[in-house]
Protein backbone atom coordinates (compact mmCIF):
# COMPACT_ATOMS: atom_id res chain seq x y z
CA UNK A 1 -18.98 4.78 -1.22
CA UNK A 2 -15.42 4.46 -2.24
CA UNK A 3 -14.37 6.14 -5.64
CA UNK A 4 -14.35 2.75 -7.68
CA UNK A 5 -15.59 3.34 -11.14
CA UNK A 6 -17.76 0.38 -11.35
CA UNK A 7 -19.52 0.96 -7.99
CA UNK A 8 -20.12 4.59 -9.67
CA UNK A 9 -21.70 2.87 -12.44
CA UNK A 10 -23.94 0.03 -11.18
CA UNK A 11 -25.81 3.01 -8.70
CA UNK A 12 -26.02 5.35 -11.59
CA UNK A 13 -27.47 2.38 -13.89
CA UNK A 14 -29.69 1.13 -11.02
CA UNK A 15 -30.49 4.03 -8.84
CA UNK A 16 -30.68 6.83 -11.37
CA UNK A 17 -31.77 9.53 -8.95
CA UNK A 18 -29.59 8.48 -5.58
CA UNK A 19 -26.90 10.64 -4.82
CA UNK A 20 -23.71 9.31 -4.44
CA UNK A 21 -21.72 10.84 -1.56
CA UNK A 22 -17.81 9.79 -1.21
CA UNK A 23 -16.89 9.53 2.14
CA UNK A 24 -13.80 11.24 4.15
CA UNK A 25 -12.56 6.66 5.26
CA UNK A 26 -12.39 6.29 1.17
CA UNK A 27 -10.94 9.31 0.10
CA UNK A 28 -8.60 9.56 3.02
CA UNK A 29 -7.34 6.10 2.45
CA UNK A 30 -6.76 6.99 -1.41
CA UNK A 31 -4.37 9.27 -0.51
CA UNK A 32 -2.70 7.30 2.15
CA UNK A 33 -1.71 5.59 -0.93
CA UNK A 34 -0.67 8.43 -2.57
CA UNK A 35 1.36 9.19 0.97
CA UNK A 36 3.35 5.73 0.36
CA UNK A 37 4.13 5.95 -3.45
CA UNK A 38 5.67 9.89 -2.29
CA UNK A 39 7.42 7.98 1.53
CA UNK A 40 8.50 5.39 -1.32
CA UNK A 41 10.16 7.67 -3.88
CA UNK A 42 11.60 9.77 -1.03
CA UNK A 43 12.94 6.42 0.16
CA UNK A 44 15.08 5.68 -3.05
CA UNK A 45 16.86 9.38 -3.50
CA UNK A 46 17.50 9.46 0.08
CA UNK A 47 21.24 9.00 0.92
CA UNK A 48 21.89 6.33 3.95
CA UNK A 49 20.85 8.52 6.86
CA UNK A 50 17.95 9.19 5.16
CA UNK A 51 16.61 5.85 4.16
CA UNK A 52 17.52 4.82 7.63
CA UNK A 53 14.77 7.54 8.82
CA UNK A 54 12.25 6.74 6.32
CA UNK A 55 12.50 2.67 6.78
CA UNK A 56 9.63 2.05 8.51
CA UNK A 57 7.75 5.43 8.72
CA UNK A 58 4.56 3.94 6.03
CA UNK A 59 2.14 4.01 9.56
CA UNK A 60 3.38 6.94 11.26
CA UNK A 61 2.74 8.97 8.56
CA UNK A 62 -0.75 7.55 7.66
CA UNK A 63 -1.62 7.57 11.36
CA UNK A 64 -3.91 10.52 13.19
CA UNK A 65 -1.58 12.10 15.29
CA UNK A 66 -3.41 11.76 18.23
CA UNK A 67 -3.06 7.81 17.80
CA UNK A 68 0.85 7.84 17.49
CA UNK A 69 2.49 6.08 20.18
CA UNK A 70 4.92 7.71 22.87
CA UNK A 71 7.78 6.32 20.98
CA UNK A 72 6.50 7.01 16.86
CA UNK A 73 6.03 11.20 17.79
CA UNK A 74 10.38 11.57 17.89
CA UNK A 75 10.50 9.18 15.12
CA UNK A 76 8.37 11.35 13.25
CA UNK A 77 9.18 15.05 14.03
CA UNK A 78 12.96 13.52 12.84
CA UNK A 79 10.91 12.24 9.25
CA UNK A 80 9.05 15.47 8.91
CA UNK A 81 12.11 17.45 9.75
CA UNK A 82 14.85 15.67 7.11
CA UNK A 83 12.40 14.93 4.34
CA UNK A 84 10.44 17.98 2.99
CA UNK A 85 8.14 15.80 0.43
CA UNK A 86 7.09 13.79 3.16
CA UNK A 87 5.86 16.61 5.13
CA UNK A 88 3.74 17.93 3.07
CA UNK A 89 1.94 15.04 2.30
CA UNK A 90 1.64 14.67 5.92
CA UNK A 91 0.15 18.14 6.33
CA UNK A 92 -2.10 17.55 2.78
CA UNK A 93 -3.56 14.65 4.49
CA UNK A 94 -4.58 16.21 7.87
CA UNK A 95 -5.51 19.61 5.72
CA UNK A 96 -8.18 17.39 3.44
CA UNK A 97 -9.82 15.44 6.17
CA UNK A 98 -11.41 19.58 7.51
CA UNK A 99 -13.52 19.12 4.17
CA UNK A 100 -15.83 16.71 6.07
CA UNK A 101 -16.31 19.68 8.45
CA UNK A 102 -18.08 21.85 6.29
CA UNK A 103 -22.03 21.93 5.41
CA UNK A 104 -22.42 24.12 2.78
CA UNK A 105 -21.94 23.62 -0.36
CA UNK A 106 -20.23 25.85 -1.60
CA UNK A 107 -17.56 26.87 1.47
CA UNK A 108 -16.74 23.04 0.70
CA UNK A 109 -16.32 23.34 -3.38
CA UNK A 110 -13.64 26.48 -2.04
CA UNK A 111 -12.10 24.57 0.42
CA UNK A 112 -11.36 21.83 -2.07
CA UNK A 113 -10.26 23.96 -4.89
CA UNK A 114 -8.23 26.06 -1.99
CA UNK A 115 -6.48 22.05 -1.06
CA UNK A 116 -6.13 21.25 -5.01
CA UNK A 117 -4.32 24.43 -5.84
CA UNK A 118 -1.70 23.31 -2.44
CA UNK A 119 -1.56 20.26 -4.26
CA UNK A 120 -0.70 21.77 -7.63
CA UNK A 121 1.68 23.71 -6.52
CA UNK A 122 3.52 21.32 -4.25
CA UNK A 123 5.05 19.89 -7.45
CA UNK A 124 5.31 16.47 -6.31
CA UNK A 125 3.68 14.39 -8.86
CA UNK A 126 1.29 11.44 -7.34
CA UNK A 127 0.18 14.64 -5.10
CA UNK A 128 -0.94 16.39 -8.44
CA UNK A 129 -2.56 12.94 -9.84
CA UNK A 130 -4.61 12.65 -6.96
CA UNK A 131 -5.80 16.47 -7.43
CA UNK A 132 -6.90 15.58 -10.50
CA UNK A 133 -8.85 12.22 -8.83
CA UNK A 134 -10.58 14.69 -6.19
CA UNK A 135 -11.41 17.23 -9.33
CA UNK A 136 -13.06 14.21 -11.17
CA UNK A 137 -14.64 12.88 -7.92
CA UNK A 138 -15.25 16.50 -6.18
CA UNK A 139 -19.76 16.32 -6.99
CA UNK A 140 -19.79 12.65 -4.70
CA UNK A 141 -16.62 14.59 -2.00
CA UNK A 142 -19.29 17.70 -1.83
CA UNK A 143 -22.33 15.54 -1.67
CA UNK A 144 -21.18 15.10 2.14
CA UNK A 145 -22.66 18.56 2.57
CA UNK A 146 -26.09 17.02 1.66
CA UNK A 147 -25.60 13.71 2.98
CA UNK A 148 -23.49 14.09 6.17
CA UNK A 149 -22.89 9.92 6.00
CA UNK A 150 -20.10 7.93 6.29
CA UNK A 151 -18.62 4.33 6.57
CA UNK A 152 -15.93 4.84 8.98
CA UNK A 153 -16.67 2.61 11.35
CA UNK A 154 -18.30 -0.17 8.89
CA UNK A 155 -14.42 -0.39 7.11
CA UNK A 156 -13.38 -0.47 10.68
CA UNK A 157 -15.27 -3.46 11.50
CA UNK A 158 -13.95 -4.84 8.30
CA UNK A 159 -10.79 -4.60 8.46
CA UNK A 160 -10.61 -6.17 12.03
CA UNK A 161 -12.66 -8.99 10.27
């Protein structure tokens, strides 16, 4: 379920014992968020070849790179390459999506405290609120190891609706 405090609520108040288990779409898409408020900051201290990179970049950087198209991979290896910010966001993004990957407990609690101290130290501040979100969040993120369930495809299907 996504990380909505008042979906967290209604299942605790009517399904006391169900585990809740926040999955890679919603958490992933959180911080594509956090990717455009950093792509958007970077944006307004660029100087004019800069913002002339950046214009346009909000889906190339939220993208998989296997999905970019042959014409978005120069576009962004010149992004990644002027705007340090921006890459690592880029890198945080496709770094937090291996959490999924794990099945134990506890090699996914040290993963995420291993991608929350990168975030901490990257210094870049919607990067370090949305550490603290995954530290607040981080029993539902490592309730994946339990529950290995997801919505992926569901929000697909919604968002082509």
């Amino acid at each position: 379920m996504d990380m909505w405090d008042p979906y967290i609520k209604a299942v605790k108040e009517s399904c006391p014992h169900a585990a809740i288990v926040f999955d890679q779409f919603h958490v992933v898409k959180a911080f594509g968020q956090v990717i455009d408020k950093v792509r958007n900051m970077e944006y307004r201290k660029a100087n004019k070849e800069g913002k002339e990179v950046i214009k346009g970049s909000k889906y190339i950087l939220l993208k998989n790179k296997s999905n970019l198209l042959p014409e978005e991979k120069p576009k962004l290896k010149v992004l990644l390459k002027l705007n340090e910010a921006l890459t690592i966001v880029y890198i945080l993004k496709d770094y937090l999506k291996k959490l999924w990957q794990y099945r134990y407990r506890k090699c996914a609690e040290s993963f995420l405290k291993h991608w929350c101290s990168i975030a901490k130290e990257s210094a870049i501040k919607p990067v370090i609120a949305f550490d603290k979100t995954l530290e607040k969040y981080a029993y539902g993120i490592i309730n994946h190891c339990r529950f290995p369930i997801h919505t992926s495809r569901m929000e697909g299907i919604n968002n082509k609706i």
